[in-house]
Protein backbone atom coordinates (compact mmCIF):
# COMPACT_ATOMS: atom_id res chain seq x y z
CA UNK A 1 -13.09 19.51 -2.54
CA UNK A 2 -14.76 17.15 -4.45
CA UNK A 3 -18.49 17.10 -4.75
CA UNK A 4 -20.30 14.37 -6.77
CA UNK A 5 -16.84 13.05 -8.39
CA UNK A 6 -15.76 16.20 -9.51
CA UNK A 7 -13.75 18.65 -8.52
CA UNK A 8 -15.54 22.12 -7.00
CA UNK A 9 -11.95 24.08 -7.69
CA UNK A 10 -11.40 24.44 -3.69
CA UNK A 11 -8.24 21.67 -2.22
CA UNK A 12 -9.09 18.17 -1.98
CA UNK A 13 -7.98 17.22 1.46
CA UNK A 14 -7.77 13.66 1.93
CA UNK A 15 -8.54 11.81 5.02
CA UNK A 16 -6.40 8.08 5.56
CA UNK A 17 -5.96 5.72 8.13
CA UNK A 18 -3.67 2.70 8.81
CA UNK A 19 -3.00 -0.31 11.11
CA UNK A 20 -0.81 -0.13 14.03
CA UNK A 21 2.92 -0.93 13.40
CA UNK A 22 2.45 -4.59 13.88
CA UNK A 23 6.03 -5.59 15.89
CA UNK A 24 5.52 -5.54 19.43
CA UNK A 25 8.23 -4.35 21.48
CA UNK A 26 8.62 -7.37 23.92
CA UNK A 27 10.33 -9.90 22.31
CA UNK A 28 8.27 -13.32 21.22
CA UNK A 29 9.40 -16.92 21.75
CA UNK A 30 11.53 -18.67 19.23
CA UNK A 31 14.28 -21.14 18.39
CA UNK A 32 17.58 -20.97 17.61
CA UNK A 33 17.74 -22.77 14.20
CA UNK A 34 21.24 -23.74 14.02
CA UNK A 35 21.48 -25.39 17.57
CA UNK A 36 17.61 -26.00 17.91
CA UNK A 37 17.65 -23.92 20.95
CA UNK A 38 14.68 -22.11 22.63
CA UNK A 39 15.80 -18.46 22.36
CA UNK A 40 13.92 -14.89 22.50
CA UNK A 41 12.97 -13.45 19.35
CA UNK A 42 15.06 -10.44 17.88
CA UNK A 43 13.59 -7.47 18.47
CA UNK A 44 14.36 -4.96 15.30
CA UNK A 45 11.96 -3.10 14.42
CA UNK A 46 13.26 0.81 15.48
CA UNK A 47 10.53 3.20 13.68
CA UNK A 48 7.71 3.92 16.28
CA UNK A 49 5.72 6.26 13.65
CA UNK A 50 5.16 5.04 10.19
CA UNK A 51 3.00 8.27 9.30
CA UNK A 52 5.86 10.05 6.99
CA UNK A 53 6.44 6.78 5.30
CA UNK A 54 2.57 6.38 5.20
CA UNK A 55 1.91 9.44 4.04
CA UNK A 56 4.20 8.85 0.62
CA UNK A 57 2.52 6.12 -0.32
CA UNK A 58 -0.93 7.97 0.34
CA UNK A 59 -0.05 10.82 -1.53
CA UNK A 60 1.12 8.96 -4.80
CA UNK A 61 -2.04 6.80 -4.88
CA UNK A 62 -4.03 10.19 -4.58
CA UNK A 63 -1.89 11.50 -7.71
CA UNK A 64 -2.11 8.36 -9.79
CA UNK A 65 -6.52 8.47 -9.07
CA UNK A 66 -6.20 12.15 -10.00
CA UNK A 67 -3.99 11.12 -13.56
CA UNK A 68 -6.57 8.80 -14.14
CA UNK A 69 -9.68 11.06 -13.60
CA UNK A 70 -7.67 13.85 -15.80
CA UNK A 71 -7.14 11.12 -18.38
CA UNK A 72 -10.88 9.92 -18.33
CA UNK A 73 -12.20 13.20 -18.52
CA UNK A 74 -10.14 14.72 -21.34
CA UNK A 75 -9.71 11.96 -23.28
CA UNK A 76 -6.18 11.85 -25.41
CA UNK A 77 -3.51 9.63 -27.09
CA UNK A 78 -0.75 11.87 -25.49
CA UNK A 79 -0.04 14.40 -22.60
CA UNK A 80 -0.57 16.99 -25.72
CA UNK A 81 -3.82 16.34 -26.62
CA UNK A 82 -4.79 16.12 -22.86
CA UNK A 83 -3.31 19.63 -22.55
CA UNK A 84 -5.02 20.52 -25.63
CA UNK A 85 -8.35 19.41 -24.71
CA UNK A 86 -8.14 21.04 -21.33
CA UNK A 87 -7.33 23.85 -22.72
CA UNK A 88 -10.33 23.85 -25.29
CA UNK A 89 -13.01 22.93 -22.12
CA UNK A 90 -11.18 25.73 -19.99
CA UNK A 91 -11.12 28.56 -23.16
CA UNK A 92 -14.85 27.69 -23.35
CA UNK A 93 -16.04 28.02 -20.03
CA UNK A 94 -14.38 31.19 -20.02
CA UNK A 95 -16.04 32.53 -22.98
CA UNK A 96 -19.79 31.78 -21.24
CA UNK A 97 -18.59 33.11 -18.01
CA UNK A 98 -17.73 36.54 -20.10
CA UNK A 99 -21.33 35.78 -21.64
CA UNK A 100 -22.73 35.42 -18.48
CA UNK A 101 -20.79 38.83 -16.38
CA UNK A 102 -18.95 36.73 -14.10
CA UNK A 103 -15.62 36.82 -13.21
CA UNK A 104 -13.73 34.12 -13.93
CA UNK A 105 -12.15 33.43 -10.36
CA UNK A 106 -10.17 30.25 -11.31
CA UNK A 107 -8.33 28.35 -13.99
């Protein structure tokens, strides 16, 4: 979860919501633009659950916010000196954990 901003090392579980599917299944009044006819609208749309495609979307902005929070909070001209400085704040909150005589239970 996240608590405060940060992450508490348990899953982040994200809650989302979005509008209905907007097309309505009976089918609207419109014209005919070649003959300038009164004619029913087509009817197309076929999906009746836009969840899966939904939930792409979701998950991609939650991965780009997550990037950026990594980025922001260990601060680096490349992916290496990300790594690198993750690696230094992880290697030292290890070491006072071992000071401390608790087990290190996560990464």
């Amino acid at each position: 979860g996240i608590e405060g901003g940060t992450s508490n090392g348990e899953p982040i579980v994200v809650r989302a919501a979005k509008k209905p599917i907007s097309t309505l299944a009976a089918r609207g009044p419109s014209i005919n633009m070649a003959t300038k006819a009164p004619q029913p609208a087509a009817y197309e749309r076929s999906d009746v659950c836009a969840v899966p495609a939904a939930s792409v979307i979701v998950e991609n902005v939650v991965a780009f916010e997550i990037a950026t929070a990594v980025v922001e909070r260990y601060v680096g001209t490349s992916l290496s000196a990300i790594r690198a400085a993750h690696d230094a704040v992880h290697e030292l909150r290890r070491k006072h954990l071992d000071e401390w005589g608790v087990e290190d239970r996560g990464s």
